[in-house]
Protein backbone atom coordinates (compact mmCIF):
# COMPACT_ATOMS: atom_id res chain seq x y z
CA UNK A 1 48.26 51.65 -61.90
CA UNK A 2 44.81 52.00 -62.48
CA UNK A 3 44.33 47.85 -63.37
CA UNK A 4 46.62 46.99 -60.70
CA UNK A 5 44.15 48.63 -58.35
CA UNK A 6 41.22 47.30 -59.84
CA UNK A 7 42.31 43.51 -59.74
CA UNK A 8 43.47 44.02 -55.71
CA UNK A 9 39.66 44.86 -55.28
CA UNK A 10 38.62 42.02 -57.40
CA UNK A 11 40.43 39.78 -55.39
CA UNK A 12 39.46 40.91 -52.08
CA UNK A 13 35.89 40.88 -53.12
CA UNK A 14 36.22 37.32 -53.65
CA UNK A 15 38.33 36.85 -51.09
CA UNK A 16 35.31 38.44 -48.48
CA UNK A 17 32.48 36.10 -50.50
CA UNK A 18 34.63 32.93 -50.31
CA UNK A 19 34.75 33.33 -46.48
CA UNK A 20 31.10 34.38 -45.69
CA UNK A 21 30.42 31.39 -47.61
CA UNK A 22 32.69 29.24 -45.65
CA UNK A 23 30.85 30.57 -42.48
CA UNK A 24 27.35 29.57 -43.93
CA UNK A 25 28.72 26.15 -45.15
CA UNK A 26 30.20 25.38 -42.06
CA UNK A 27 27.21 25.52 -39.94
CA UNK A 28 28.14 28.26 -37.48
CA UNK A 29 25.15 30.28 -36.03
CA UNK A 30 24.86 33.73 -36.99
CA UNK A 31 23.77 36.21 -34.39
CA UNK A 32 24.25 35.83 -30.55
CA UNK A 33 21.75 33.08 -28.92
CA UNK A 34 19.06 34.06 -27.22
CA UNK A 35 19.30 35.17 -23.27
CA UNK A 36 17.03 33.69 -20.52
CA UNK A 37 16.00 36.32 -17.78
CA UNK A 38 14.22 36.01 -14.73
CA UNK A 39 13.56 32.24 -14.58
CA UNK A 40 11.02 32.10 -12.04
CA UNK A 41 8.93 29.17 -10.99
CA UNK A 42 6.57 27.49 -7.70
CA UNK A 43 2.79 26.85 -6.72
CA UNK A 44 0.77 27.53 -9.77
CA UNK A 45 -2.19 28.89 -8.03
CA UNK A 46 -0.74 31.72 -5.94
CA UNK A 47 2.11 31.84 -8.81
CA UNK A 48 4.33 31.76 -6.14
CA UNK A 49 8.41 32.01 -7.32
CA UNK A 50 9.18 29.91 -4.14
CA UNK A 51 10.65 27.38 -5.77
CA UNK A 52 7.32 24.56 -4.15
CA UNK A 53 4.91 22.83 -6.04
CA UNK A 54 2.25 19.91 -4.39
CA UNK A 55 1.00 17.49 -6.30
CA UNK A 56 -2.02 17.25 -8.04
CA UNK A 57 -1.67 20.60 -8.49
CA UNK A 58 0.15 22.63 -11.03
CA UNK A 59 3.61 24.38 -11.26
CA UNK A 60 3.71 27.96 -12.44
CA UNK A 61 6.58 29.17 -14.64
CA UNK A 62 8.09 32.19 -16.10
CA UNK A 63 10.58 33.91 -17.93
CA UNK A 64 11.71 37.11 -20.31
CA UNK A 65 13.36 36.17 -22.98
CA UNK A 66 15.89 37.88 -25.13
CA UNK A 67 16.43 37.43 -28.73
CA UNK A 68 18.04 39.30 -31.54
CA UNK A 69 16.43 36.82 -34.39
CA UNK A 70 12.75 34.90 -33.90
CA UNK A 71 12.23 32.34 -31.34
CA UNK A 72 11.56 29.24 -32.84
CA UNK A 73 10.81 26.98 -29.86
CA UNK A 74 11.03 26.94 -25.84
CA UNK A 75 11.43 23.32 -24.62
CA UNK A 76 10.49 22.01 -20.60
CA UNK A 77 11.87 19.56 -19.39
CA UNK A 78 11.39 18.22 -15.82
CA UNK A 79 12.23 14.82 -14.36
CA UNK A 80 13.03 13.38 -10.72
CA UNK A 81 16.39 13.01 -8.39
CA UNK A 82 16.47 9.47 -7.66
CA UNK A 83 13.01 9.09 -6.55
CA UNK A 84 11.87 5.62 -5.87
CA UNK A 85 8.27 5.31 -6.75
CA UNK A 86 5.99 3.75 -3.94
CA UNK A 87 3.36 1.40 -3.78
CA UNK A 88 0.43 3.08 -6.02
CA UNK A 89 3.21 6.30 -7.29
CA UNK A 90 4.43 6.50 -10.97
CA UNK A 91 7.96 8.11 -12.35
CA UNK A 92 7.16 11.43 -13.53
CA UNK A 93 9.59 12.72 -16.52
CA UNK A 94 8.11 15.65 -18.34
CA UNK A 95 8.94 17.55 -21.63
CA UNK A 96 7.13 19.70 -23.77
CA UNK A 97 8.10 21.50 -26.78
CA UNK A 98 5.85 25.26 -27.49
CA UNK A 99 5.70 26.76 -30.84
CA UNK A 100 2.80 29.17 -30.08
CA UNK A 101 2.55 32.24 -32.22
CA UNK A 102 3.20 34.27 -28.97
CA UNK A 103 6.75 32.70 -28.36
CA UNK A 104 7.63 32.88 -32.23
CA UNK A 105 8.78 36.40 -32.23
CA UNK A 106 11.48 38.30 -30.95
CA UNK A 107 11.62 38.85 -27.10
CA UNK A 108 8.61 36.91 -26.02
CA UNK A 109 7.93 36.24 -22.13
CA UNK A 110 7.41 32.67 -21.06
CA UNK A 111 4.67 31.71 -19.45
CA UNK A 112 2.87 28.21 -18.57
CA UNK A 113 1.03 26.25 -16.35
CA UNK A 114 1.91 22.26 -15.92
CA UNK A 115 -0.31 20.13 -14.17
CA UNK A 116 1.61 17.96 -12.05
CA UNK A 117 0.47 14.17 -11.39
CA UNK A 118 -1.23 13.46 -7.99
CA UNK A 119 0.36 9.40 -8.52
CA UNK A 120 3.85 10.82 -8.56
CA UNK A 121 6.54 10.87 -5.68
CA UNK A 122 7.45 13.81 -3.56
CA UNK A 123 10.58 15.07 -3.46
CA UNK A 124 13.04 17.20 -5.95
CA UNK A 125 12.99 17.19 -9.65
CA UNK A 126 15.19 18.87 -12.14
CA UNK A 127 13.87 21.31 -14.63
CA UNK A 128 15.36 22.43 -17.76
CA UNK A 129 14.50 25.58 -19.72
CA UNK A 130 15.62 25.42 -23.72
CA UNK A 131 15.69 28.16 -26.02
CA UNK A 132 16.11 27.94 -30.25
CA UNK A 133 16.00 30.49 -32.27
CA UNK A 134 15.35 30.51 -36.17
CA UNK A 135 19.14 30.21 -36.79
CA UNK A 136 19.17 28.01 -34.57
CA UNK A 137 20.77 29.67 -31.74
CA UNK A 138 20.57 27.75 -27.99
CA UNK A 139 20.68 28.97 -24.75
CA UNK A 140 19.15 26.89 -21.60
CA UNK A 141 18.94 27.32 -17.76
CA UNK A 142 18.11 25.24 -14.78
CA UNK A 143 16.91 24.82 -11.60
CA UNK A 144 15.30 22.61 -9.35
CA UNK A 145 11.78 22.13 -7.70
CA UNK A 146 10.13 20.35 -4.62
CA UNK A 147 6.97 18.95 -5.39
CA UNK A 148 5.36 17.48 -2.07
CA UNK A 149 2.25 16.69 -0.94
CA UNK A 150 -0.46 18.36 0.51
CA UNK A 151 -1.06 16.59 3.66
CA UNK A 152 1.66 13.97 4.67
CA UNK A 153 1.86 11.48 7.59
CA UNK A 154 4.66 10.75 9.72
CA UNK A 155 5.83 8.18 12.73
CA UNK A 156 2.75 6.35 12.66
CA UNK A 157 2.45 4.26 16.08
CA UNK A 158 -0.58 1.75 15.78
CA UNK A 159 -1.54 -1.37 17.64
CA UNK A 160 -1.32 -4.59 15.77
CA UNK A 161 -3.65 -6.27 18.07
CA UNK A 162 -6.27 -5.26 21.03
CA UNK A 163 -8.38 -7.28 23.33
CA UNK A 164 -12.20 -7.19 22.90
CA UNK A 165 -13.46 -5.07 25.61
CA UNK A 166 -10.80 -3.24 25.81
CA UNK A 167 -9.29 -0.52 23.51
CA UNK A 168 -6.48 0.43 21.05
CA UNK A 169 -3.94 3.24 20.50
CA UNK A 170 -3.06 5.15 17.24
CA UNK A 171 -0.88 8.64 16.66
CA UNK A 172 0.86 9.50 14.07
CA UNK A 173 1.66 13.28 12.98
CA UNK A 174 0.71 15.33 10.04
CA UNK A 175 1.54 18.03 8.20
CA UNK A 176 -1.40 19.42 6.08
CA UNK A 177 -0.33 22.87 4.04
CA UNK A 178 -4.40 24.05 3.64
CA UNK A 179 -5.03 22.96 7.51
CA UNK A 180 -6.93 19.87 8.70
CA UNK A 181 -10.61 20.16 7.97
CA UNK A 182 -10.85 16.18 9.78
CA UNK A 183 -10.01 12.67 9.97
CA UNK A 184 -12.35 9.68 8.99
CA UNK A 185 -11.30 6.42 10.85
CA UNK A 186 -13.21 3.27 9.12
CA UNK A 187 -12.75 -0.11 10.49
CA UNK A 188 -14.32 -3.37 9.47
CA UNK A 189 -14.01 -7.05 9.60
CA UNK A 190 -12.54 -9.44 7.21
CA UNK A 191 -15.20 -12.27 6.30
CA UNK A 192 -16.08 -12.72 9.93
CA UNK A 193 -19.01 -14.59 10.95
CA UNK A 194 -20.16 -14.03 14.30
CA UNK A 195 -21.03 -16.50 17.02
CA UNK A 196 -23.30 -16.76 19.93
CA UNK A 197 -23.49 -13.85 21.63
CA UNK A 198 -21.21 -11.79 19.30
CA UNK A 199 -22.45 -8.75 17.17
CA UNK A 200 -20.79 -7.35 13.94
CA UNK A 201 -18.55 -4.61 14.19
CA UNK A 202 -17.71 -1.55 11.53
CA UNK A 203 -16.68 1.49 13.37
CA UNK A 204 -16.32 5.04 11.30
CA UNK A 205 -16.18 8.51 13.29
CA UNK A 206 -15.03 11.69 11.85
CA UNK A 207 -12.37 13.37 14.09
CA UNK A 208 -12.27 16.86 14.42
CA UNK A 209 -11.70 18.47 18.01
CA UNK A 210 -8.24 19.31 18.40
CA UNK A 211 -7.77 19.18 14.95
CA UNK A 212 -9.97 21.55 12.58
CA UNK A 213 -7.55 23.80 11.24
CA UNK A 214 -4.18 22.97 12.41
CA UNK A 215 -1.64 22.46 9.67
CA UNK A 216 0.93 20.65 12.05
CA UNK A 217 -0.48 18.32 14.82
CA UNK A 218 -0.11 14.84 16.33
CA UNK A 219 -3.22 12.46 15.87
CA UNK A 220 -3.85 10.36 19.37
CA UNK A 221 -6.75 8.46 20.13
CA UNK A 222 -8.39 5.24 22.06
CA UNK A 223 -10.83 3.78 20.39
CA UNK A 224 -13.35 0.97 22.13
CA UNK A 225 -13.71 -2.21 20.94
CA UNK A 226 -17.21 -3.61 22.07
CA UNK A 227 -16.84 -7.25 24.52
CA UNK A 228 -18.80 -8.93 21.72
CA UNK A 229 -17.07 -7.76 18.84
CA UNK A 230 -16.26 -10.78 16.70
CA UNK A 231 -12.32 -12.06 17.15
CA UNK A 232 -10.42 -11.87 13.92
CA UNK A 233 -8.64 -9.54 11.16
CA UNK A 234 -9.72 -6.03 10.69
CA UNK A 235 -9.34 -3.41 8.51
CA UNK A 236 -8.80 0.44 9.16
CA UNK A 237 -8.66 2.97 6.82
CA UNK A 238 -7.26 6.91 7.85
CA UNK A 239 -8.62 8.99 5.62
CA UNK A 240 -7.30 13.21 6.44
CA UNK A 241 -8.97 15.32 4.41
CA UNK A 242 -8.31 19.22 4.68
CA UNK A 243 -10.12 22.21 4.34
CA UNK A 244 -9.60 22.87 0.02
CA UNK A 245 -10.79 19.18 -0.54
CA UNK A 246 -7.72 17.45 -0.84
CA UNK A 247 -7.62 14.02 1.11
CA UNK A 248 -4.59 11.55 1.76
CA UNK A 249 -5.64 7.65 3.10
CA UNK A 250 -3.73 5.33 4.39
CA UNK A 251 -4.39 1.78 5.81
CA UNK A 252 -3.64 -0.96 8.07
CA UNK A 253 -4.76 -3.96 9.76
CA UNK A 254 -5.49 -4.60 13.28
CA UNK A 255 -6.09 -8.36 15.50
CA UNK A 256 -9.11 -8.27 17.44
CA UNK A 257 -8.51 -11.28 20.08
CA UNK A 258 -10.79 -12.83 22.77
């Protein structure tokens, strides 16, 4: 009875060594994956969890993470929604892979600043937040961010063409987060050599009454052109700057006729 018993136990200890090898052969993760808590995420320098960031700026983001073995890496990843660059704008896809001593151990908290390209267009991009443990164990979460721009420009309405003598009309409206601090208007000829009588032209005046501070308003002027301001092709530049530094320019061309 005795041996009987003996060789069941033999069997089932090979019986329990053949399977937990089986389980390590075939790949299977041991342990339950990590868990991702409190994904937050927005304007890096108020660390805002709204989920806004502007560009040229950064994007602040931040997490608790879970783990019952060592975190071996936290992966970013953040790319656009069918964003058409524009003239001067670049695609922006993002990924970065961190293997800091803080975030290999058990239960670190996420947390990182990414600069975000100034050349890049506004709108919604899609981030992804990956974490591997040791064993390698995955878990990932996602969400979504609007990156826009600090000041932005809207139905512009400019003449194409204005009498000497006489003057011409621009609006447009803007939105500026920080508040307007003022808007440059520079306007100069093409290669334009006067004749008798006629005087070269290059305007530039600052605008600021009606403006300083506002954070939504609608830009409307008349500006002069002098009687003996050469006819021709000329070039104006907008240039809103507001009050933390940050500027946005935009141009266009204007007929001065006789």
């Amino acid at each position: 009875m005795k041996t009987i018993l003996k060789n069941v136990s033999v069997i089932a200890l090979i019986a329990t060594t053949l399977f937990s090898c089986n389980n390590d052969d075939d790949g299977t993760p041991v342990g339950a994956a990590p868990v991702i808590n409190n994904f937050e995420y927005g304007e890096g320098s108020t660390h805002s969890t709204d989920p806004v960031a502007y560009k040229g700026a950064d994007i602040h983001l931040e997490a608790d993470i879970t783990a019952e073995n060592i975190v071996s890496s936290i992966t970013i990843d953040i790319h656009a929604h069918d964003l058409t660059p524009a003239e001067g704008e670049v695609e922006w896809d993002y990924e970065n892979v961190y293997t800091d001593a803080d975030y290999q151990v058990i239960n670190p908290t996420f947390h990182e600043h990414i600069d975000v390209p100034a050349n890049i267009p506004a709108g919604e991009y899609h981030m992804t937040l990956t974490v591997i443990d040791e064993l390698g164990n995955s878990t990932e979460v996602e969400g979504h961010i609007d990156i826009l721009d600090y000041i932005s420009v809207s139905d512009l309405n400019i003449d194409s063409s204005v009498a000497r003598g006489s003057d011409f009309h621009a609006e447009f409206m803007i939105d500026a987060v920080n508040g307007i601090h003022g808007i440059d208007v520079d306007i100069h000829a093409h290669d334009i050599v006067p004749g008798a009588g006629e005087v070269e032209w290059d305007y530039e005046n600052e605008f600021t009454t009606g403006y300083h501070g506002e954070t939504e308003v609608e830009f409307h002027e008349h500006i002069d052109v002098p009687a003996n301001a050469p006819a021709g092709e000329y070039h104006i530049t907008f240039t809103i700057e507001d009050e933390d530094g940050n500027t946005h320019e935009f141009e266009t061309h204007i007929d001065v006729t006789e």
